[in-house]
PDB file of N, CA and C in Angstrom:
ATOM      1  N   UNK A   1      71.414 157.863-111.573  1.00  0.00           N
ATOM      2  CA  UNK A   1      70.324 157.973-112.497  1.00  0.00           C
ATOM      3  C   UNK A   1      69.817 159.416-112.467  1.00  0.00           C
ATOM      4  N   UNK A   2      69.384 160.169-113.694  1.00  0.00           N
ATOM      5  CA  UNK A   2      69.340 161.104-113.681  1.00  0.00           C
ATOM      6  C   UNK A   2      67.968 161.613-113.689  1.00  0.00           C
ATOM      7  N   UNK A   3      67.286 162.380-112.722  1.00  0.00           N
ATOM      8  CA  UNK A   3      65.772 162.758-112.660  1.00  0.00           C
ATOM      9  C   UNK A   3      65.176 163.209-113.565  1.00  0.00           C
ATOM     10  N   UNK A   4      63.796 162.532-113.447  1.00  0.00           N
ATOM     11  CA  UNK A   4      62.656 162.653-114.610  1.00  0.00           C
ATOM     12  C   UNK A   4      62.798 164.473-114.580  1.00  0.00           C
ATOM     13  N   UNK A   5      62.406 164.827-115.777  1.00  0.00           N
ATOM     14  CA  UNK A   5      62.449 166.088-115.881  1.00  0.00           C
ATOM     15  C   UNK A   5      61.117 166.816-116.419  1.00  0.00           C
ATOM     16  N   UNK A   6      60.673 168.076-116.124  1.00  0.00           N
ATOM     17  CA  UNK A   6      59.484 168.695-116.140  1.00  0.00           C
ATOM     18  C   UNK A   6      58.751 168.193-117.590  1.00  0.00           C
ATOM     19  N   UNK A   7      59.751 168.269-118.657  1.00  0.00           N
ATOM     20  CA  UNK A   7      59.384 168.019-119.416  1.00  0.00           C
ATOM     21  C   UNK A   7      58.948 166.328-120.186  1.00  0.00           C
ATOM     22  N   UNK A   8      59.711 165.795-119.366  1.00  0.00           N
ATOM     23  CA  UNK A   8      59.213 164.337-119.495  1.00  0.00           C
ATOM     24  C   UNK A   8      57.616 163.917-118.770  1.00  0.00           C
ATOM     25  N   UNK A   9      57.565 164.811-117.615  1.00  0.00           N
ATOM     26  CA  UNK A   9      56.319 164.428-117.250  1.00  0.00           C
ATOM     27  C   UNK A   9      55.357 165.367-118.178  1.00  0.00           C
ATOM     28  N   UNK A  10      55.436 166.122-118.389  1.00  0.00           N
ATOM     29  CA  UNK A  10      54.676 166.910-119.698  1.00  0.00           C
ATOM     30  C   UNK A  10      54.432 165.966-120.837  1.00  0.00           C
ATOM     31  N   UNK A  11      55.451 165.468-121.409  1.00  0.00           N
ATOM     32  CA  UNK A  11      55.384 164.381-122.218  1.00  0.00           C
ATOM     33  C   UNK A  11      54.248 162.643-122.240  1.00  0.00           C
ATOM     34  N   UNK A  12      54.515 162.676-120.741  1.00  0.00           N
ATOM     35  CA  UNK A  12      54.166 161.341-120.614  1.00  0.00           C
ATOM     36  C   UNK A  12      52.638 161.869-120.521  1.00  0.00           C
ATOM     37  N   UNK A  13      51.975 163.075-119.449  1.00  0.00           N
ATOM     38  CA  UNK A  13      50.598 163.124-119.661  1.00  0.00           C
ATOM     39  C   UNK A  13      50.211 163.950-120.447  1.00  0.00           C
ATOM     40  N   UNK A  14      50.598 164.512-121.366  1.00  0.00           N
ATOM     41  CA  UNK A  14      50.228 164.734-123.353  1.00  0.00           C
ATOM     42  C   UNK A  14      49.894 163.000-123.936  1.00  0.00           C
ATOM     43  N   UNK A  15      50.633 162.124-123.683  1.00  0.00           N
ATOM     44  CA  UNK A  15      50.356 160.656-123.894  1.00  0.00           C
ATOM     45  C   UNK A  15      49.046 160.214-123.773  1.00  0.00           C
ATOM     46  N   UNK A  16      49.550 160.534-122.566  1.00  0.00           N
ATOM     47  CA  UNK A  16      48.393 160.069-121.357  1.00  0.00           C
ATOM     48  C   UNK A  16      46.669 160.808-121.589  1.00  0.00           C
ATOM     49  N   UNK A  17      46.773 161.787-122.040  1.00  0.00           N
ATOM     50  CA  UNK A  17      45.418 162.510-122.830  1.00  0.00           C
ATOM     51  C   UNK A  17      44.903 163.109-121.318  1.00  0.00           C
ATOM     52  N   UNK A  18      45.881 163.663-120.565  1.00  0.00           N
ATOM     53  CA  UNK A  18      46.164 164.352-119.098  1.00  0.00           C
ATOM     54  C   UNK A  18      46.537 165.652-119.134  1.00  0.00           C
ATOM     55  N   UNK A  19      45.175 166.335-118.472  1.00  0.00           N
ATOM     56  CA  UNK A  19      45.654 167.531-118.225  1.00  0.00           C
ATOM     57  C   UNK A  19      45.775 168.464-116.776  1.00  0.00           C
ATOM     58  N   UNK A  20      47.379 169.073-116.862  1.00  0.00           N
ATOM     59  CA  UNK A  20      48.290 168.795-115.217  1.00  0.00           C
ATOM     60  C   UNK A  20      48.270 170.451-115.649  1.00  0.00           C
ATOM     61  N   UNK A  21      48.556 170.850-114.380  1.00  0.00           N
ATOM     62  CA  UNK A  21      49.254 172.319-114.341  1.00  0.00           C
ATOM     63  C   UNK A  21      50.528 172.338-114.205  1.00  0.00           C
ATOM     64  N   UNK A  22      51.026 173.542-114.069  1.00  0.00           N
ATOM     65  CA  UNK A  22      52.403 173.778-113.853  1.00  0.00           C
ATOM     66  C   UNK A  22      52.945 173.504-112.526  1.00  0.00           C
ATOM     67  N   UNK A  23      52.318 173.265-111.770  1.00  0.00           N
ATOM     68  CA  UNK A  23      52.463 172.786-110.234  1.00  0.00           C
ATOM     69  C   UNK A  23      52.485 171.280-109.832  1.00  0.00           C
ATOM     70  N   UNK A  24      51.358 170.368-110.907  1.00  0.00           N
ATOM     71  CA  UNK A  24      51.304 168.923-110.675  1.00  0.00           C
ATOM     72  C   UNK A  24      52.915 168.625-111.761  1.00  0.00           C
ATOM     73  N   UNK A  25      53.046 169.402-112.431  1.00  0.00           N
ATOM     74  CA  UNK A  25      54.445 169.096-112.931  1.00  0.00           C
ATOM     75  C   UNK A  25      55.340 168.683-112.409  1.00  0.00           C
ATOM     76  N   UNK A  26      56.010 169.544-112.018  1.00  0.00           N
ATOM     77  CA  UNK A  26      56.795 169.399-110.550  1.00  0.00           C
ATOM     78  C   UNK A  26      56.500 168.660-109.696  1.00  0.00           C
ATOM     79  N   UNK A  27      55.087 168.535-108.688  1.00  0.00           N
ATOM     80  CA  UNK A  27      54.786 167.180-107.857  1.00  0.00           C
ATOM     81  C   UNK A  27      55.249 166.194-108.475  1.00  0.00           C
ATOM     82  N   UNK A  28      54.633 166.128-109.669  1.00  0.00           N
ATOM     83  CA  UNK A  28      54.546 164.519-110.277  1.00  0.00           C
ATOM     84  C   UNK A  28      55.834 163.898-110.705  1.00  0.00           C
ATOM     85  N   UNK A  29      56.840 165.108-111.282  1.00  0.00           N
ATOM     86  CA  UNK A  29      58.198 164.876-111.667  1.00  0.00           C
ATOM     87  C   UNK A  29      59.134 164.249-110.202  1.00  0.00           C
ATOM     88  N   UNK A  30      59.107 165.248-109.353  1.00  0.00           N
ATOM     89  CA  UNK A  30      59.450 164.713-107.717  1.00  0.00           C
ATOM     90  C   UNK A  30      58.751 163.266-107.124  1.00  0.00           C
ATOM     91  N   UNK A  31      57.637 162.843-107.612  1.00  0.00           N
ATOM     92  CA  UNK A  31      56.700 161.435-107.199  1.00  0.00           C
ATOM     93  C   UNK A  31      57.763 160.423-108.301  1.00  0.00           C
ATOM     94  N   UNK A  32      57.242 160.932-109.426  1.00  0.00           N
ATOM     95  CA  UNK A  32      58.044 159.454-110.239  1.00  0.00           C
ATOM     96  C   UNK A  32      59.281 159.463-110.388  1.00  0.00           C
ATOM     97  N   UNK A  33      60.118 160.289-109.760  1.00  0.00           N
ATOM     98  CA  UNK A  33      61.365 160.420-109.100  1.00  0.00           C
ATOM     99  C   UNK A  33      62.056 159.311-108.196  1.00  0.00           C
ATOM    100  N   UNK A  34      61.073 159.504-107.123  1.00  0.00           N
ATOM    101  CA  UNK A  34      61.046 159.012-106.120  1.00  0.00           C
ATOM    102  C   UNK A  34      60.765 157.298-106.631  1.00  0.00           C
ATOM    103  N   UNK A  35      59.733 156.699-107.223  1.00  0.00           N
ATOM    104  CA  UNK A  35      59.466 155.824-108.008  1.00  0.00           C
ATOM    105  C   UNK A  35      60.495 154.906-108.675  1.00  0.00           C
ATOM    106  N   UNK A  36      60.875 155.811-109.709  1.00  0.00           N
ATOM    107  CA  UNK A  36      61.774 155.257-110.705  1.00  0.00           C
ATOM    108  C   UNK A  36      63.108 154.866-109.956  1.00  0.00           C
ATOM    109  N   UNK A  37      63.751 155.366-108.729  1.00  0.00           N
ATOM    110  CA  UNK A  37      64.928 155.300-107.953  1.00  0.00           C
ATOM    111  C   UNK A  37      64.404 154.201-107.109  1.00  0.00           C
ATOM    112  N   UNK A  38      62.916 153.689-106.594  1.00  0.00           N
ATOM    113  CA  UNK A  38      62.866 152.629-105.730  1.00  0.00           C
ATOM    114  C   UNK A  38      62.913 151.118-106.761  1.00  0.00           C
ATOM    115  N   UNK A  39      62.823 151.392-107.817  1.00  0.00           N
ATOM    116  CA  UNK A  39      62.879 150.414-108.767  1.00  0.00           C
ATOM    117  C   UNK A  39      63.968 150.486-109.758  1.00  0.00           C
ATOM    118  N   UNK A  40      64.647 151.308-109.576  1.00  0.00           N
ATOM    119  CA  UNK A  40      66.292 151.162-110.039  1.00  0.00           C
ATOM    120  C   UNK A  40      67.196 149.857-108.618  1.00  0.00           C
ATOM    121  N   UNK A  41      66.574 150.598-107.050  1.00  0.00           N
ATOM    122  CA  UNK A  41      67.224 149.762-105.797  1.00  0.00           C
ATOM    123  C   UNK A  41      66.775 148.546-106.389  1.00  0.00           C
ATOM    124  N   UNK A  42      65.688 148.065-106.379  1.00  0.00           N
ATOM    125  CA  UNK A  42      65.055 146.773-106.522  1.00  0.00           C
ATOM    126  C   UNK A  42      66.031 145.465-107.211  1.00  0.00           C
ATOM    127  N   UNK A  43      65.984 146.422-108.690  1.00  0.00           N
ATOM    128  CA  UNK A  43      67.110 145.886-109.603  1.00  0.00           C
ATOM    129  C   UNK A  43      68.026 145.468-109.521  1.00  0.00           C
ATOM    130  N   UNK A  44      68.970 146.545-108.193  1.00  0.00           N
ATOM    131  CA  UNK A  44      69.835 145.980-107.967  1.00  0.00           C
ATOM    132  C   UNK A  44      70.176 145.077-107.181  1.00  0.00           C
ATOM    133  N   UNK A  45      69.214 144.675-106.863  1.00  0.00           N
ATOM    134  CA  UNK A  45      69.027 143.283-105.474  1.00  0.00           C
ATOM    135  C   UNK A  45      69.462 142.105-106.009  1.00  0.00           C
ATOM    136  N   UNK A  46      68.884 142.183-107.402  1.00  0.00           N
ATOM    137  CA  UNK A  46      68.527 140.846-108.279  1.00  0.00           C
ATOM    138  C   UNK A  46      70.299 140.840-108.558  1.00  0.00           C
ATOM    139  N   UNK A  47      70.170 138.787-108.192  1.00  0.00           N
ATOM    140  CA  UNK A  47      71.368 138.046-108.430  1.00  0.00           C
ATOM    141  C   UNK A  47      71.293 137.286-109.370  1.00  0.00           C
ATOM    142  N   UNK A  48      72.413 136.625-110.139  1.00  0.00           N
ATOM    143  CA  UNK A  48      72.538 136.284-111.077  1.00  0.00           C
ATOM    144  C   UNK A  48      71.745 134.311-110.404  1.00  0.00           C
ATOM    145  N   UNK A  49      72.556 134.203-109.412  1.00  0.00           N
ATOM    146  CA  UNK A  49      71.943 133.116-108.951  1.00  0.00           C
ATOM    147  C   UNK A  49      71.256 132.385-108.059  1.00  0.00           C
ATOM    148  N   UNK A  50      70.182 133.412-108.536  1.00  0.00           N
ATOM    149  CA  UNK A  50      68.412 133.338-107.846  1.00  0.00           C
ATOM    150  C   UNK A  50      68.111 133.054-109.031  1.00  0.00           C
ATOM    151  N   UNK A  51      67.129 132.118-109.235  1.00  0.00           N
ATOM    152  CA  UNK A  51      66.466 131.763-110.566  1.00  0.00           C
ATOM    153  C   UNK A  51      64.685 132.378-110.331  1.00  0.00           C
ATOM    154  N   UNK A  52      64.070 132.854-111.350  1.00  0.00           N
ATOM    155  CA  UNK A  52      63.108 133.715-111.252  1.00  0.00           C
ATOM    156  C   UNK A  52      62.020 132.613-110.959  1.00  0.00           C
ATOM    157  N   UNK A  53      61.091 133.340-109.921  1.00  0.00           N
ATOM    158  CA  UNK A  53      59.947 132.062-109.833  1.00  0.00           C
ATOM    159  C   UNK A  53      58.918 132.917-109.394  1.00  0.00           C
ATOM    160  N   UNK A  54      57.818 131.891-109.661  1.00  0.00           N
ATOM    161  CA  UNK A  54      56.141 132.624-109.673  1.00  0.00           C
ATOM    162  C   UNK A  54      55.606 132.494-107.904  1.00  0.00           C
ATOM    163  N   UNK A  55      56.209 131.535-107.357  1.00  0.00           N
ATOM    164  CA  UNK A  55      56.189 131.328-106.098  1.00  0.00           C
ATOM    165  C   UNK A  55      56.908 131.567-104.819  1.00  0.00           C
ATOM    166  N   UNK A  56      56.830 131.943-103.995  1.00  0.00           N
ATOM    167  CA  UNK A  56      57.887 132.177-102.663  1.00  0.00           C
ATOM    168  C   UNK A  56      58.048 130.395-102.004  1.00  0.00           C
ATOM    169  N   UNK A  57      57.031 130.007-102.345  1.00  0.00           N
ATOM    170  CA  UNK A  57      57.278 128.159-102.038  1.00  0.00           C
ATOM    171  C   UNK A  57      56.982 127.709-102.759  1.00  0.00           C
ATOM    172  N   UNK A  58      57.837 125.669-102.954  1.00  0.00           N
ATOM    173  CA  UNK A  58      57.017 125.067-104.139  1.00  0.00           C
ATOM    174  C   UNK A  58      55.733 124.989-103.542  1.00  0.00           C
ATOM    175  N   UNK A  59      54.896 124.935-104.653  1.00  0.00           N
ATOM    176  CA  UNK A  59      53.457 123.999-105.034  1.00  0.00           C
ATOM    177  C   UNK A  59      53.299 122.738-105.216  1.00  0.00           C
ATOM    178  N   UNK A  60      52.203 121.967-104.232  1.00  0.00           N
ATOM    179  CA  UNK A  60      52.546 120.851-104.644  1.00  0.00           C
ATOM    180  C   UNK A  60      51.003 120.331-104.389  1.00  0.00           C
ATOM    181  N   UNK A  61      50.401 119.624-105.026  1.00  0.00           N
ATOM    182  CA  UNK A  61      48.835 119.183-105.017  1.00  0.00           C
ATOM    183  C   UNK A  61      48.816 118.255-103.730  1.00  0.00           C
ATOM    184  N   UNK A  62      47.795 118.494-103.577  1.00  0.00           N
ATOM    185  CA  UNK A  62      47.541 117.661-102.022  1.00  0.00           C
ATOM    186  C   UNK A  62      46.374 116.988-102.624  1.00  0.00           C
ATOM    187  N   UNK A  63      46.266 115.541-103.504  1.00  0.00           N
ATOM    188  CA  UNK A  63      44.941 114.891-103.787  1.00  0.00           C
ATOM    189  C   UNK A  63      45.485 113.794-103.717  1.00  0.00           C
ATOM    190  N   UNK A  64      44.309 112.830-103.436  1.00  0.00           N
ATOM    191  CA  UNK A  64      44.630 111.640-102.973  1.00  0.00           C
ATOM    192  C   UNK A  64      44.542 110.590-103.979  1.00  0.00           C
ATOM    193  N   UNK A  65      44.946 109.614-104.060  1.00  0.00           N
ATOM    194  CA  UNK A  65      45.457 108.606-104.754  1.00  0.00           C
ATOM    195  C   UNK A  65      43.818 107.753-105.541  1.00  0.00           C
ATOM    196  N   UNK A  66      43.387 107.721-106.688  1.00  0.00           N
ATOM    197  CA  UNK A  66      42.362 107.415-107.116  1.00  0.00           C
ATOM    198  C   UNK A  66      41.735 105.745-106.606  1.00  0.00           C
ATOM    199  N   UNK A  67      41.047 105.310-105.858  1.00  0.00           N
ATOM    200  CA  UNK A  67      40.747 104.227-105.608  1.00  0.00           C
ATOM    201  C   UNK A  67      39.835 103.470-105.641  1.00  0.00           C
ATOM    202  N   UNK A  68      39.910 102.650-106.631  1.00  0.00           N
ATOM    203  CA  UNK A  68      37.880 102.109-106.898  1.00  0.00           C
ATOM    204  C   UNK A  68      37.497 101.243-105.712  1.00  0.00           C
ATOM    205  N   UNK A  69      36.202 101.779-105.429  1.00  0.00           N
ATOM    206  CA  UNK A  69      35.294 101.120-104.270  1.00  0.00           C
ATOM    207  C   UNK A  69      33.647 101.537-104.437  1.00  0.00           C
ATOM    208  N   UNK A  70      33.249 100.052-103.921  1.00  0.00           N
ATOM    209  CA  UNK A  70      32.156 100.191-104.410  1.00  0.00           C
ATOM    210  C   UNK A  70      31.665 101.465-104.100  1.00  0.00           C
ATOM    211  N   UNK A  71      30.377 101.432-105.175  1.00  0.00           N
ATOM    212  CA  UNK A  71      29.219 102.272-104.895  1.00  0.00           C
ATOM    213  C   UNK A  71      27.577 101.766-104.472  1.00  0.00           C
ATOM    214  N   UNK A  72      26.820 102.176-104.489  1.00  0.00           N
ATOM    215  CA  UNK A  72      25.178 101.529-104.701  1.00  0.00           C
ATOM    216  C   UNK A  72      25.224 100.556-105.565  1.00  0.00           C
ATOM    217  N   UNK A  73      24.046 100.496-104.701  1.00  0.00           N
ATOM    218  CA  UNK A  73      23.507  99.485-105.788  1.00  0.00           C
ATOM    219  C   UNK A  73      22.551 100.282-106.358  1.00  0.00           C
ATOM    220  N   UNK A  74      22.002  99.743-107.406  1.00  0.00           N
ATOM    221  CA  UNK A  74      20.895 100.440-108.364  1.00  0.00           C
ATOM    222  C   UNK A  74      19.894 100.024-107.512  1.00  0.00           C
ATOM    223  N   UNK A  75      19.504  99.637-106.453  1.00  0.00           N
ATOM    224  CA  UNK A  75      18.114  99.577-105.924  1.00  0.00           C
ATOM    225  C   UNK A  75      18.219 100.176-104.700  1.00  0.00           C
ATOM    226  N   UNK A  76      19.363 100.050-104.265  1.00  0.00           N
ATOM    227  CA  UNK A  76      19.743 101.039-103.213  1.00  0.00           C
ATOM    228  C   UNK A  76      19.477 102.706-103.376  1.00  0.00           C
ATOM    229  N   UNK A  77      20.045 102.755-104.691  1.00  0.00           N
ATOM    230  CA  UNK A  77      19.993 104.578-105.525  1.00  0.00           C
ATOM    231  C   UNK A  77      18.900 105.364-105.390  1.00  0.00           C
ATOM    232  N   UNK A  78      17.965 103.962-106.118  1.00  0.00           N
ATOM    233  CA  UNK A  78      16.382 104.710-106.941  1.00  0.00           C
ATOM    234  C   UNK A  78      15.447 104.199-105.070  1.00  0.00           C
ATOM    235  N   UNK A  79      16.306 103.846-104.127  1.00  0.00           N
ATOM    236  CA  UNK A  79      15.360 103.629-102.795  1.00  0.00           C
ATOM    237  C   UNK A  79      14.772 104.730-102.922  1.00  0.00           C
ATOM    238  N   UNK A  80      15.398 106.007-102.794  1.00  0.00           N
ATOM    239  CA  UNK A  80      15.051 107.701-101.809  1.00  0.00           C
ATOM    240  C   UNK A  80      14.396 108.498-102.898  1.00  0.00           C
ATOM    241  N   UNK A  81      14.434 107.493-104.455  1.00  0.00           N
ATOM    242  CA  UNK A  81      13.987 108.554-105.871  1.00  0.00           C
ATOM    243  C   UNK A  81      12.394 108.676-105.318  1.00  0.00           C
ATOM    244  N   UNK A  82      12.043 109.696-105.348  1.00  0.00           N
ATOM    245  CA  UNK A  82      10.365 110.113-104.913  1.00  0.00           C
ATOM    246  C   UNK A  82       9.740 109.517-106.608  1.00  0.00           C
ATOM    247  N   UNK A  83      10.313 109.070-107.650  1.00  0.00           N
ATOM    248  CA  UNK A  83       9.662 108.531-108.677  1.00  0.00           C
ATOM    249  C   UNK A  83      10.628 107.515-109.842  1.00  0.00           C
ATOM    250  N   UNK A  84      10.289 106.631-109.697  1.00  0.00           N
ATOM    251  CA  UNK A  84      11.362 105.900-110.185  1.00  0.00           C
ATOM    252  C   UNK A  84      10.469 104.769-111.456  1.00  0.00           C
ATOM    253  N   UNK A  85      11.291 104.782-112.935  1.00  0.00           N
ATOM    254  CA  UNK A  85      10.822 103.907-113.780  1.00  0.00           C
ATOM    255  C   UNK A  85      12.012 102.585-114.894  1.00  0.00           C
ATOM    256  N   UNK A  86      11.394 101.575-115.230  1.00  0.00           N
ATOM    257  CA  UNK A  86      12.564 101.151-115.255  1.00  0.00           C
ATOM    258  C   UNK A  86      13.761 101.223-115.156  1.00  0.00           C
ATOM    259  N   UNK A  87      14.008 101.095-114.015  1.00  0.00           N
ATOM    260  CA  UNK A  87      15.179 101.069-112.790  1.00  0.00           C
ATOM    261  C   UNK A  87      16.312 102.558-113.412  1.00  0.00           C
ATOM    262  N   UNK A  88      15.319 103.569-113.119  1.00  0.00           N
ATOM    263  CA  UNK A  88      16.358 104.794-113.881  1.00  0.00           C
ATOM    264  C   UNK A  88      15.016 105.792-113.194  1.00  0.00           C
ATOM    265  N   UNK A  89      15.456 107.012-112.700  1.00  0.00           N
ATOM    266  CA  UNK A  89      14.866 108.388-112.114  1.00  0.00           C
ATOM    267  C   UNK A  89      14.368 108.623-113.238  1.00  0.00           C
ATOM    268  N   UNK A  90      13.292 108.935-112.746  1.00  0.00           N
ATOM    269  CA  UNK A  90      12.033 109.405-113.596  1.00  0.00           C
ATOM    270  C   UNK A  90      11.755 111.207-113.141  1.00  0.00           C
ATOM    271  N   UNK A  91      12.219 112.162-114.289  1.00  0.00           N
ATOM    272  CA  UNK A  91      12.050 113.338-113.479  1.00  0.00           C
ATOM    273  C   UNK A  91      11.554 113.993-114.188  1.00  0.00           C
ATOM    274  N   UNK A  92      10.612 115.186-114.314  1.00  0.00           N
ATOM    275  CA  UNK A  92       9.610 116.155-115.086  1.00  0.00           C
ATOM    276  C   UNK A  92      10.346 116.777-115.945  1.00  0.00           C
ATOM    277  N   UNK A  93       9.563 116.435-116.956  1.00  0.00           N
ATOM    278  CA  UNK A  93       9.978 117.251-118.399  1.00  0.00           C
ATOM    279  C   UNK A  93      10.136 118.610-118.260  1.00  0.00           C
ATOM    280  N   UNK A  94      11.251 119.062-118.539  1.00  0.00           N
ATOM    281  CA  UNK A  94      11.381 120.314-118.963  1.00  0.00           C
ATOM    282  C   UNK A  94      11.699 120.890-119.977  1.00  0.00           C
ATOM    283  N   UNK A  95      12.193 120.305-121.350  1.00  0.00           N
ATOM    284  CA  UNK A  95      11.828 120.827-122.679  1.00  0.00           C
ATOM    285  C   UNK A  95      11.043 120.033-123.452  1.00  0.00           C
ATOM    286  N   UNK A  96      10.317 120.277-124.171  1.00  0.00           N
ATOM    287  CA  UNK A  96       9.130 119.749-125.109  1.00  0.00           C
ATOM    288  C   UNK A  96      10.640 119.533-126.649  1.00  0.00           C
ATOM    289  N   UNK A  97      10.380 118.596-126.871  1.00  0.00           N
ATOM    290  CA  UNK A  97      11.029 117.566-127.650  1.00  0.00           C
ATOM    291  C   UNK A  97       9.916 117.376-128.571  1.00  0.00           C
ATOM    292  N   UNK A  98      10.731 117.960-129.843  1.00  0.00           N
ATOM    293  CA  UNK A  98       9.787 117.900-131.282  1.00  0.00           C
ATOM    294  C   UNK A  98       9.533 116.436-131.956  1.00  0.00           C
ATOM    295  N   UNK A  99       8.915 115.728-132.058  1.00  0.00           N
ATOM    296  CA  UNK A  99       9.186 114.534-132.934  1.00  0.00           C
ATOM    297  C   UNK A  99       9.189 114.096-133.738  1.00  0.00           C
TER     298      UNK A  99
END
């Protein structure tokens, strides 16, 4: 593969609305050099039969099985209600309701 060149990185931060000297040129050309060749290796790692996945392990839900059982009772409920009216919590108005 053939190295980014002075003028490509000139290019890319003219793009980029970047302004480099004649010195970050060169750094930067030698950096994404270095870059672009660790992700050329990468590439070549990849096998035809590895199939691509979002995970390094499956996923699998850990929830438990839905099971009806009782609950209260309604007199049991409204026991601990500090205000209770036909058999339903009775609790302070907080919007004024036009009628």
């Amino acid at each position: 593969m053939a190295a980014i060149s002075r003028e490509e990185v000139a290019h890319l931060a003219r793009l980029s609305r970047l302004a480099v000297t004649d010195a970050e040129l060169d750094q930067f050309a030698g950096q994404l050099d270095v870059i672009l060749q660790a992700v050329a290796r990468v590439g070549e790692v990849v096998a035809a039969d590895i199939p691509p996945t979002s995970h390094s392990v499956p996923l699998t839900n850990v929830l438990r099985a839905d099971e009806v059982r009782p609950g209260l009772a309604r007199d049991e409920a409204l026991a601990g209600a500090p205000d209770a009216y036909e058999d339903r919590f009775r609790v302070p108005r907080i919007l004024d309701e036009e009628a």
